[in-house]
Protein backbone atom coordinates (compact mmCIF):
# COMPACT_ATOMS: atom_id res chain seq x y z
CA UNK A 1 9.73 41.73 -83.92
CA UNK A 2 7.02 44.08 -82.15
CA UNK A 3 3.71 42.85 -82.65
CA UNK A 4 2.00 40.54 -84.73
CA UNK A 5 -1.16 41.44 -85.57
CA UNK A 6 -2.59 37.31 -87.35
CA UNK A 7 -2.50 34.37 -85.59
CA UNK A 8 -1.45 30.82 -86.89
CA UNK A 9 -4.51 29.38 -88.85
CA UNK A 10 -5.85 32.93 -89.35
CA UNK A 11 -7.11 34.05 -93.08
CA UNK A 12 -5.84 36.99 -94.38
CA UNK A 13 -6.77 39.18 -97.53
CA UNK A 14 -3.74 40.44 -100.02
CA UNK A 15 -2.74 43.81 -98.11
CA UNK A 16 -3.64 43.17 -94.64
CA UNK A 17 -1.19 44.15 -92.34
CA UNK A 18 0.36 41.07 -90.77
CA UNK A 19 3.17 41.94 -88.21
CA UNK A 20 5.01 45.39 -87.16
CA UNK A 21 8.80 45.13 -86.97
CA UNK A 22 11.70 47.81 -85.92
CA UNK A 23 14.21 48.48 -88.22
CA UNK A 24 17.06 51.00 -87.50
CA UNK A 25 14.95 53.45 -88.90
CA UNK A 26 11.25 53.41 -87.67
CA UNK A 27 8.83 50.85 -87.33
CA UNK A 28 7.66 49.18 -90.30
CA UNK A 29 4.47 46.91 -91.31
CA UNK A 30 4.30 44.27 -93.25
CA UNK A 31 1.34 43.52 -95.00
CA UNK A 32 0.28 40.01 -96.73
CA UNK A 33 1.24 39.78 -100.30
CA UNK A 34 -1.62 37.61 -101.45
CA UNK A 35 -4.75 36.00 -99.83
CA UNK A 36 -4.31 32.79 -97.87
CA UNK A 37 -4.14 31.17 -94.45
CA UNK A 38 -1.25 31.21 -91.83
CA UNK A 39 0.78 28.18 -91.21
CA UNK A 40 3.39 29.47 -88.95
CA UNK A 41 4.59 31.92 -87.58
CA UNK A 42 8.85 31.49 -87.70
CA UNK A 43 10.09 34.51 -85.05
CA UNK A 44 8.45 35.05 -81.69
CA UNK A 45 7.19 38.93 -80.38
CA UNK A 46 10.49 40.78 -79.47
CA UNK A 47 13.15 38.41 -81.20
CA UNK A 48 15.53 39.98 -83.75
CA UNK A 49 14.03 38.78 -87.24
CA UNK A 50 17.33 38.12 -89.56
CA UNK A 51 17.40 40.15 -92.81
CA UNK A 52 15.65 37.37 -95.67
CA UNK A 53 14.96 34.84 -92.97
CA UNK A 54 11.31 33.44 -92.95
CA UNK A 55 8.90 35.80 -90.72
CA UNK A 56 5.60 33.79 -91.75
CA UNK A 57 4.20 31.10 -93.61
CA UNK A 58 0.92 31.12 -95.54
CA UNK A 59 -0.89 28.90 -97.80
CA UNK A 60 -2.23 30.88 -100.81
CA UNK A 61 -5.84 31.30 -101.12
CA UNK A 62 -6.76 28.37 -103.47
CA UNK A 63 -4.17 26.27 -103.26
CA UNK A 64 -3.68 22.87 -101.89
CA UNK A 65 -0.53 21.74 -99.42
CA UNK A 66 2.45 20.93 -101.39
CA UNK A 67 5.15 18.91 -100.91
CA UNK A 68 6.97 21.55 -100.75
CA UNK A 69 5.27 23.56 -98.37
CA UNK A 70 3.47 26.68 -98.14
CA UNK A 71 4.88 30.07 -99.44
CA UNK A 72 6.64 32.14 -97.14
CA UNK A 73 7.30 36.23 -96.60
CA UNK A 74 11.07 36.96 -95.58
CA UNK A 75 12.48 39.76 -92.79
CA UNK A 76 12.48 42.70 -95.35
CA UNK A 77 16.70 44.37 -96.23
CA UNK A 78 17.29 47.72 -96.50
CA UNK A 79 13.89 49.39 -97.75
CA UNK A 80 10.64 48.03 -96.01
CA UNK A 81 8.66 46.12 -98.45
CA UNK A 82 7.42 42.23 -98.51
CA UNK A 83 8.49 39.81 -100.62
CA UNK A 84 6.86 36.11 -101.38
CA UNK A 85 10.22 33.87 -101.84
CA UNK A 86 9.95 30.88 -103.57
CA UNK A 87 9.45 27.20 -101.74
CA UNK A 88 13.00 26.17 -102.49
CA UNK A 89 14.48 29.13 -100.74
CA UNK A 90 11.34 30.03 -98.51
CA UNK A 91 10.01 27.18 -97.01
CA UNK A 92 13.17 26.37 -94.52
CA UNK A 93 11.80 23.20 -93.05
CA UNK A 94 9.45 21.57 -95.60
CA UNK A 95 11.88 21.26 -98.50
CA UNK A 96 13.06 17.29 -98.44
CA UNK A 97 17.15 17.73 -98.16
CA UNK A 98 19.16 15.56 -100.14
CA UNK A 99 20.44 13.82 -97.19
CA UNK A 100 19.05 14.08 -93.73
CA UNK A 101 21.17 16.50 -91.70
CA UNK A 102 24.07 16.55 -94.62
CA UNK A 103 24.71 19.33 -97.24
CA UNK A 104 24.86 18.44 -100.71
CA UNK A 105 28.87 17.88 -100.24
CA UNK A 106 27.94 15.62 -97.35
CA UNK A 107 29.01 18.05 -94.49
CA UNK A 108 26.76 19.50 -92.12
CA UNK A 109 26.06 23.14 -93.23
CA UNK A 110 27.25 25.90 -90.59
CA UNK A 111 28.41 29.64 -90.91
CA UNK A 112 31.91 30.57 -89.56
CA UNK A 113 30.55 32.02 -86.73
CA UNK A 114 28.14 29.26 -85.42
CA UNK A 115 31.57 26.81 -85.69
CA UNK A 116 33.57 29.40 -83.70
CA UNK A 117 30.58 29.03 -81.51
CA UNK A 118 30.58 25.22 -81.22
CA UNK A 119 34.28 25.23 -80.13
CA UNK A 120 34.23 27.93 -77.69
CA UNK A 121 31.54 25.59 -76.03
CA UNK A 122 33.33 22.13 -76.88
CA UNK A 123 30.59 20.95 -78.99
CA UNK A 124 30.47 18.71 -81.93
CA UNK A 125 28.79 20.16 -84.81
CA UNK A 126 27.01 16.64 -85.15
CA UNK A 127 25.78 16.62 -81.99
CA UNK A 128 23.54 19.37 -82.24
CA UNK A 129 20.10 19.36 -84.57
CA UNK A 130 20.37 21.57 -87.12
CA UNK A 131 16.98 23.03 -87.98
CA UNK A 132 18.23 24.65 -91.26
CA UNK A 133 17.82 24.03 -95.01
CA UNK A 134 19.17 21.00 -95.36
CA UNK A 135 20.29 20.64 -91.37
CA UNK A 136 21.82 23.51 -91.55
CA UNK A 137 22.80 23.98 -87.71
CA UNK A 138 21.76 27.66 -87.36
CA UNK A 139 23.39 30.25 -83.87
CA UNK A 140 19.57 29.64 -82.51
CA UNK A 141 20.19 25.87 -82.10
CA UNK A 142 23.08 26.01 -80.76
CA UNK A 143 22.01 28.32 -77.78
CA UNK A 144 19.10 26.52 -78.06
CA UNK A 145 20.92 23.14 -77.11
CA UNK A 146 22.86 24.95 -74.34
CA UNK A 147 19.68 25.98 -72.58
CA UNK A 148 18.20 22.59 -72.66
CA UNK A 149 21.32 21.40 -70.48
CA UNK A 150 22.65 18.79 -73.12
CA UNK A 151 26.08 20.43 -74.00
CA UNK A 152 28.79 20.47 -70.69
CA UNK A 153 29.21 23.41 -69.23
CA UNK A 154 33.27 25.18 -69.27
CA UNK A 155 32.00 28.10 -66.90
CA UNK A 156 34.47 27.56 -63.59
CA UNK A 157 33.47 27.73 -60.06
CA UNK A 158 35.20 31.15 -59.77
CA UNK A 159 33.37 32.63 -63.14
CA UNK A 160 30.13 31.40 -61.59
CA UNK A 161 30.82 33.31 -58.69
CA UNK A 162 31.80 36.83 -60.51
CA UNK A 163 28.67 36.01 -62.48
CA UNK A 164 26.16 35.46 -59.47
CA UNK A 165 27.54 38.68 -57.87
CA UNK A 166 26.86 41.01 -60.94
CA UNK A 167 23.83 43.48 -60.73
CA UNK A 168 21.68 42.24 -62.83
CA UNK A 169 21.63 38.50 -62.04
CA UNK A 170 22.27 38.89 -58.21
CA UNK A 171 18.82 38.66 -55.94
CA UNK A 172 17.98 42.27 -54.93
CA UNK A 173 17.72 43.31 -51.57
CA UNK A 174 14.87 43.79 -49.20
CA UNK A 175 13.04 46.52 -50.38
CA UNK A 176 14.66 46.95 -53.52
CA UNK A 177 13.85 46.55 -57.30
CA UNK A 178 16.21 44.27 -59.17
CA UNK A 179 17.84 46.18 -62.21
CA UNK A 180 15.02 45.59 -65.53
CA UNK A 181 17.52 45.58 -68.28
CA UNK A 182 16.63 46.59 -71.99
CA UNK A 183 18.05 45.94 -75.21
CA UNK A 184 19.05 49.34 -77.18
CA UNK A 185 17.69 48.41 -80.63
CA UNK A 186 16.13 49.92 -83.49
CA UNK A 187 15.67 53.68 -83.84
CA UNK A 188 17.45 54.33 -80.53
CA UNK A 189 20.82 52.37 -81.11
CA UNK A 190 21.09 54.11 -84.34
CA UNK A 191 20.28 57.31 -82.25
CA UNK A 192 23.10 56.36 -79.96
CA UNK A 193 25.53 55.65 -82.55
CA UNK A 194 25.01 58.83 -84.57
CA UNK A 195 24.72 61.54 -81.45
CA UNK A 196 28.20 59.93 -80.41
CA UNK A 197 29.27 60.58 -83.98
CA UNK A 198 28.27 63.61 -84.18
CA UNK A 199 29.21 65.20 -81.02
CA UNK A 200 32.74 63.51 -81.40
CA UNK A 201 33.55 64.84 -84.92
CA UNK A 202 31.81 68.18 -85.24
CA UNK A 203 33.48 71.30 -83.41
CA UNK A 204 29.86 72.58 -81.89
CA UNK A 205 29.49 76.36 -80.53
CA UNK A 206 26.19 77.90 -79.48
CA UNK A 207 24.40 80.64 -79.84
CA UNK A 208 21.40 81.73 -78.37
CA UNK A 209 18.84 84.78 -78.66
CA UNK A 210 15.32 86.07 -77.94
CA UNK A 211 12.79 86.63 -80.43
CA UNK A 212 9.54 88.41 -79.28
CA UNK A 213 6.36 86.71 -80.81
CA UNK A 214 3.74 88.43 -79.88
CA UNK A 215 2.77 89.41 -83.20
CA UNK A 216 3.41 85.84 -84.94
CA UNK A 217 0.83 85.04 -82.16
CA UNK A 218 -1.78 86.90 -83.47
CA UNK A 219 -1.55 87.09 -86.98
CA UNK A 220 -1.81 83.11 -85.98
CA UNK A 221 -4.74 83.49 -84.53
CA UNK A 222 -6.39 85.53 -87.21
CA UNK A 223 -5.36 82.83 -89.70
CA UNK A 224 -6.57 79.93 -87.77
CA UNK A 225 -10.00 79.77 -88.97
CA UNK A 226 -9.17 79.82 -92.97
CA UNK A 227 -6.72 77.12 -92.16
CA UNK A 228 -8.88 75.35 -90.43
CA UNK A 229 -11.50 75.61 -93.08
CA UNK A 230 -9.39 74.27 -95.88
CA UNK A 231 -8.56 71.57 -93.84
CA UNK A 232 -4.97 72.73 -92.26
CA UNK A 233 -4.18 72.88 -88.72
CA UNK A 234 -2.02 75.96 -88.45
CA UNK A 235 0.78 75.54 -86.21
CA UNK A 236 4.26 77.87 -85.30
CA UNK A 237 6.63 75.68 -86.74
CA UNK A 238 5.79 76.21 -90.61
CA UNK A 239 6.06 80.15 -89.98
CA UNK A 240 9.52 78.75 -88.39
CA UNK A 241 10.18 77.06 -91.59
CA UNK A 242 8.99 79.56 -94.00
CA UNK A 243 11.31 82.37 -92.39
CA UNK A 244 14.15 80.07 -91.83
CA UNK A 245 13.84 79.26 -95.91
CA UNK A 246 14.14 83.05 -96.30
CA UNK A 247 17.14 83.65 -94.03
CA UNK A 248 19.23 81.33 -95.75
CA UNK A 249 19.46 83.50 -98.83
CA UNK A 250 21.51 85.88 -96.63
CA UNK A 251 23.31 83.18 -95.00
CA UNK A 252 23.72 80.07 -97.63
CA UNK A 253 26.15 78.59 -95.93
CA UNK A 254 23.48 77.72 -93.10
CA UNK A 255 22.09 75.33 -95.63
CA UNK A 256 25.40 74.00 -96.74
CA UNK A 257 27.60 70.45 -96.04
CA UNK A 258 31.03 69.55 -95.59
CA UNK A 259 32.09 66.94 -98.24
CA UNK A 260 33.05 63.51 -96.89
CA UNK A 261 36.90 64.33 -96.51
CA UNK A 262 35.85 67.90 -95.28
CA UNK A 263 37.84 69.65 -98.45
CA UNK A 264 34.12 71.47 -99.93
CA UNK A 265 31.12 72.76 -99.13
CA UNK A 266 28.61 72.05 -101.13
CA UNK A 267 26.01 74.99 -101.07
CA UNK A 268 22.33 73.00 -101.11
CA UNK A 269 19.97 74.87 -103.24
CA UNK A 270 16.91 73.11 -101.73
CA UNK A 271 15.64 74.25 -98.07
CA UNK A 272 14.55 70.68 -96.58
CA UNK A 273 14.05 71.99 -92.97
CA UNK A 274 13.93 68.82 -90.36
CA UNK A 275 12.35 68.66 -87.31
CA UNK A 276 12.93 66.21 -84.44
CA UNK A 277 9.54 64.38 -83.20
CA UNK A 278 9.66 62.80 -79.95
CA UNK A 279 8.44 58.99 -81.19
CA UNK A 280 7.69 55.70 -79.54
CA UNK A 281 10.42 54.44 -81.46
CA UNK A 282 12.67 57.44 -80.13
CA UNK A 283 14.10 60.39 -81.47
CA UNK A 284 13.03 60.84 -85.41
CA UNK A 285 13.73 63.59 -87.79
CA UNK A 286 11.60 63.80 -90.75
CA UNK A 287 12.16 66.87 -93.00
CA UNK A 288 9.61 69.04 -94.94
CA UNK A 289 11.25 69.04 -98.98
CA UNK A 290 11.90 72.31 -100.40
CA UNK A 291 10.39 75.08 -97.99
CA UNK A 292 11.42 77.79 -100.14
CA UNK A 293 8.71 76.87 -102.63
CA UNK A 294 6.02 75.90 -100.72
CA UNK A 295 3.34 78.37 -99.21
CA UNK A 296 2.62 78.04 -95.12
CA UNK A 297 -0.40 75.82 -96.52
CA UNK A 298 1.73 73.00 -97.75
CA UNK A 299 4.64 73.46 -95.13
CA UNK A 300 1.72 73.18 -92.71
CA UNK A 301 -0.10 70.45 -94.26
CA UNK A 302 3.60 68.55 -94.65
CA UNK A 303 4.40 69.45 -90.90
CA UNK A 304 1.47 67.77 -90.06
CA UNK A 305 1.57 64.35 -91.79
CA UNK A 306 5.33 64.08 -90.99
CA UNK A 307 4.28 64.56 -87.29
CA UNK A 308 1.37 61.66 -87.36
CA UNK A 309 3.90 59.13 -89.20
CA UNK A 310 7.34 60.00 -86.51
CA UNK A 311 4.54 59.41 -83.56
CA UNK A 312 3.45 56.50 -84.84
CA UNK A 313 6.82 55.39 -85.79
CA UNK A 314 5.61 54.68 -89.25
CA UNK A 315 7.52 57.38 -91.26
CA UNK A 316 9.03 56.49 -94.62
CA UNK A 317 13.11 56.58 -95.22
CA UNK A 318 12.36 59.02 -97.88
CA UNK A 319 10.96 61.37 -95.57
CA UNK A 320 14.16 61.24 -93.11
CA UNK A 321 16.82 61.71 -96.13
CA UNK A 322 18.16 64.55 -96.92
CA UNK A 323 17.84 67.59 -94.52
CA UNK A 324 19.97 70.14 -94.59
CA UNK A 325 18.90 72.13 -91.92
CA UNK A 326 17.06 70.97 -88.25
CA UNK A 327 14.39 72.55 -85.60
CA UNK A 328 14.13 71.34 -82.18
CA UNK A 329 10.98 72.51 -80.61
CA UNK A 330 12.15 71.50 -76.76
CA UNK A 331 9.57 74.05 -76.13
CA UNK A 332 6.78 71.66 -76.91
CA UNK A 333 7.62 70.14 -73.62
CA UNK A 334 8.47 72.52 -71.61
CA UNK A 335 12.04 73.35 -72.31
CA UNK A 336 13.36 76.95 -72.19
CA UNK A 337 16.92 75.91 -72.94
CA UNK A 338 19.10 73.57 -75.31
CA UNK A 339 22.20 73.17 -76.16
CA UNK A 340 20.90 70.48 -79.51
CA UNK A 341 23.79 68.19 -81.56
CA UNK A 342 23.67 68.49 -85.05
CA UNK A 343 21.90 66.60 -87.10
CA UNK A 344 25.08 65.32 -89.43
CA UNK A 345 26.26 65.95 -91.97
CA UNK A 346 23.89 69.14 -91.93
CA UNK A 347 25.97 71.72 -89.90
CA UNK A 348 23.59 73.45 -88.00
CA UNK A 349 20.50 72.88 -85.97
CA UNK A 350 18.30 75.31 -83.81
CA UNK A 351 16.23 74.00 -80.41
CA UNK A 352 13.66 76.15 -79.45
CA UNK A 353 12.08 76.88 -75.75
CA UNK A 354 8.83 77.60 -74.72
CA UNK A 355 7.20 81.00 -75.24
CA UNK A 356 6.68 82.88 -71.81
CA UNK A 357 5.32 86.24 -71.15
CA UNK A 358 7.31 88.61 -69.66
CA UNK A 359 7.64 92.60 -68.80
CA UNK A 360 9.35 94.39 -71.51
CA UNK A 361 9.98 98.06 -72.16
CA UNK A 362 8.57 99.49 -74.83
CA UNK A 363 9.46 102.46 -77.61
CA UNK A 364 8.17 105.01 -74.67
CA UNK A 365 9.80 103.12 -71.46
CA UNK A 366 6.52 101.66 -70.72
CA UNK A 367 6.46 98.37 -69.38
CA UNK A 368 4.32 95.71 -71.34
CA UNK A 369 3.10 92.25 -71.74
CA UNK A 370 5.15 90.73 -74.85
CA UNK A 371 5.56 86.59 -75.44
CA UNK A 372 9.30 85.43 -75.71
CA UNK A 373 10.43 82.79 -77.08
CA UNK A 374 14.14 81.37 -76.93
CA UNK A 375 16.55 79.88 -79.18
CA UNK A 376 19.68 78.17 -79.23
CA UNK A 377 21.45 77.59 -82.22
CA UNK A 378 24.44 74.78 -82.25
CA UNK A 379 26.82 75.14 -85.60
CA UNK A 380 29.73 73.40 -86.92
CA UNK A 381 32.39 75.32 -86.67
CA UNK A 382 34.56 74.27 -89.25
CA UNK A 383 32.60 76.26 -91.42
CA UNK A 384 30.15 78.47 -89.63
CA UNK A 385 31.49 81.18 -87.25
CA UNK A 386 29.58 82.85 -84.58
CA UNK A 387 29.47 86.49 -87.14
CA UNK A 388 27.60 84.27 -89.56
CA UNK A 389 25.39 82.51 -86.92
CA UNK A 390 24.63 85.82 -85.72
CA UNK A 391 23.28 87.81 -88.66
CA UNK A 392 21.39 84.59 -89.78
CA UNK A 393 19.99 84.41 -86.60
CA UNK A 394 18.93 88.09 -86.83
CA UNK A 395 17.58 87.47 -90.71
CA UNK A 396 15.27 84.95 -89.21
CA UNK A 397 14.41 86.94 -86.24
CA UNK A 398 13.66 89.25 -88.46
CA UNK A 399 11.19 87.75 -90.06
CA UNK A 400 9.53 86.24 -87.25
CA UNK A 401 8.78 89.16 -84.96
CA UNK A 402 7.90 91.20 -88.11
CA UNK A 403 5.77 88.00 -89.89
CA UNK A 404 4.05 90.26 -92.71
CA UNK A 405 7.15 91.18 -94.17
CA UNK A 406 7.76 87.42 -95.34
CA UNK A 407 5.03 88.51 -97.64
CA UNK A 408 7.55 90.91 -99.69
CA UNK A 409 9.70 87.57 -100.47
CA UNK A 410 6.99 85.18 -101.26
CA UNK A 411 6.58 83.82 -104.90
């Protein structure tokens, strides 16, 4: 849970947005499903909100207090999205139970887990309140119930010792910070999970190059304005995409995947070029959809709302499915050099540094000004070997420090 944005008692109208909340994908809002007034508010700013759990109540706009209880939205599964339940399965703590504190086979309702969580405590599960449908005794009331003191305590003298010593609970010393510990959650344990994968599974190998710019500057620069007149902001990277979408005819196989028990490769005949955005949820990688048959307009224009959404952690799953191939501008930041993972299961990804300008000879063995601009290409090499890495490199190159002759491909 990240922020809510009503407070209990609070109108709302159908649509409002109502609370933010990290999935392991990007942050998501929920907005109200109906008109109506807050009753509660179930899951306090930074607790983890369980998947079709109650995150609010509301009263519908209208309507009079039931017996029942006011309607309430649940912690959205898989896809973001809202959903009113209804008050038998919705409204947790209103609903009249057919016997205080006793399911409807007269036992006390628990999962496997909270039991295993009672004994390793030496509780009784009557002994502690279930707050539940139908006193169910929920893994919140149990910790809840150890916090409050009321349940004895197994810890030994010697545990509480180790305990007291470790870094994080031990009182810091004079002029020193104590250790702030943060939960890895969301985007970034997903993040974490995945590079691991990735870098564990796939045989990487680099390559790296320089491509000279200078005239993908300027013909930039020239083509500024009528972007900017239509409404475009014209950036590097869809010139990036457009000739990376062009390379790949010489070099399919760039744009290609391993199947799941690594016996084919499936040759992709869409280009869906991903780039990583540097997010406030962490490290996102929306993808543009079929460069090949877009012009630099609409790879621009798509560049540019897949950037807003990633920085705002907002973007949709549809937008981060189904890449096949993955830019890294490190350059943005500063960066000259990478050595990127791949993005699985795509099998290659390029990270690109910062454009410098530096002395270089030219045709007559004059020195001259000319902008350079690294790259580092990581590829899986399983499949790709550094002969096909090279002349797709070069293809792309190419293209890049010659930019009109993209214009002999274009449809």
């Amino acid at each position: 849970m990240v922020e809510w944005r009503v407070a209990e008692g609070e109108a709302i109208a159908e649509d409002q947005p109502v609370v933010d909340v990290m999935t392991d994908k990007a942050l998501v809002e929920i907005t109200a499903p109906e008109a109506g007034v807050i009753q509660r508010l179930h899951v306090a700013r930074g607790e983890i909100a369980w998947v079709h759990a109650p995150l609010y109540a509301y009263l519908p706009e209208g309507a009079e207090e039931a017996p029942a209880g006011p309607a309430a939205v649940s912690a959205p599964a898989g896809e973001p999205g809202t959903r009113r339940a209804a008050p038998d399965e919705a409204s947790l703590e209103q609903e009249a139970p057919l016997e205080v504190g006793r399911g409807p086979y007269g036992r006390i309702p628990a999962a496997p887990a909270v039991r295993r969580l009672l004994r390793e405590h030496g509780l009784d599960l009557e002994a502690v309140p279930g707050s539940g449908r139908q006193g169910r005794v929920l893994k919140e009331d149990v910790l809840r119930y150890l916090e409050q003191g009321e349940a004895p305590r197994r810890e030994s003298q010697a545990g509480a010792r180790a305990k007291a010593a470790t870094p994080e609970t031990a009182s810091p010393a004079p002029g020193r910070e104590a250790v702030r510990v943060e939960p890895l959650r969301g985007v970034r344990a997903v993040m974490a999970k995945r590079m691991v994968e990735a870098a564990s599974t796939i045989p990487h190998f680099q390559y790296g190059e320089e491509i000279d710019v200078t005239a993908l500057l300027a013909l930039r620069e020239r083509l500024k304005p009528r972007a900017e007149a239509l409404g475009s902001k014209l950036t590097l990277m869809p010139f990036f995409m457009k000739a990376m979408a062009l390379a790949v005819r010489e070099a399919p196989i760039l744009n290609a995947r391993l199947s799941d028990d690594a016996s084919e490769i499936h040759y992709l005949a869409s280009v869906n070029v991903g780039m990583a955005v540097d997010s406030r949820a962490g490290l996102l990688v929306p993808n543009v959809k079929g460069v090949e048959g877009r012009t630099l307009l609409e790879v621009a224009a798509e560049v540019a709302r897949l950037t807003e959404a990633a920085r705002a952690g907002k973007v949709s799953q549809e937008d981060l499915k189904g890449g096949t191939i993955s830019i890294s501008n490190i350059g943005a930041l500063g960066g000259t050099y990478a050595a990127p993972i791949i993005n699985a299961p795509e099998v290659a990804i390029v990270a690109i540094g910062k454009t410098q300008w530096l002395p270089r000879f030219d045709a007559d063995d004059r020195v001259v000004k000319r902008a350079i601009m690294t790259v580092t290409w990581a590829g899986d090499h399983r499949i790709i070997d550094g002969g096909t890495i090279a002349r797709f490199c070069n293809a792309w190159k190419g293209y890049l420090e010659a930019p009109e002759t993209m214009l002999l491909h274009l449809g």
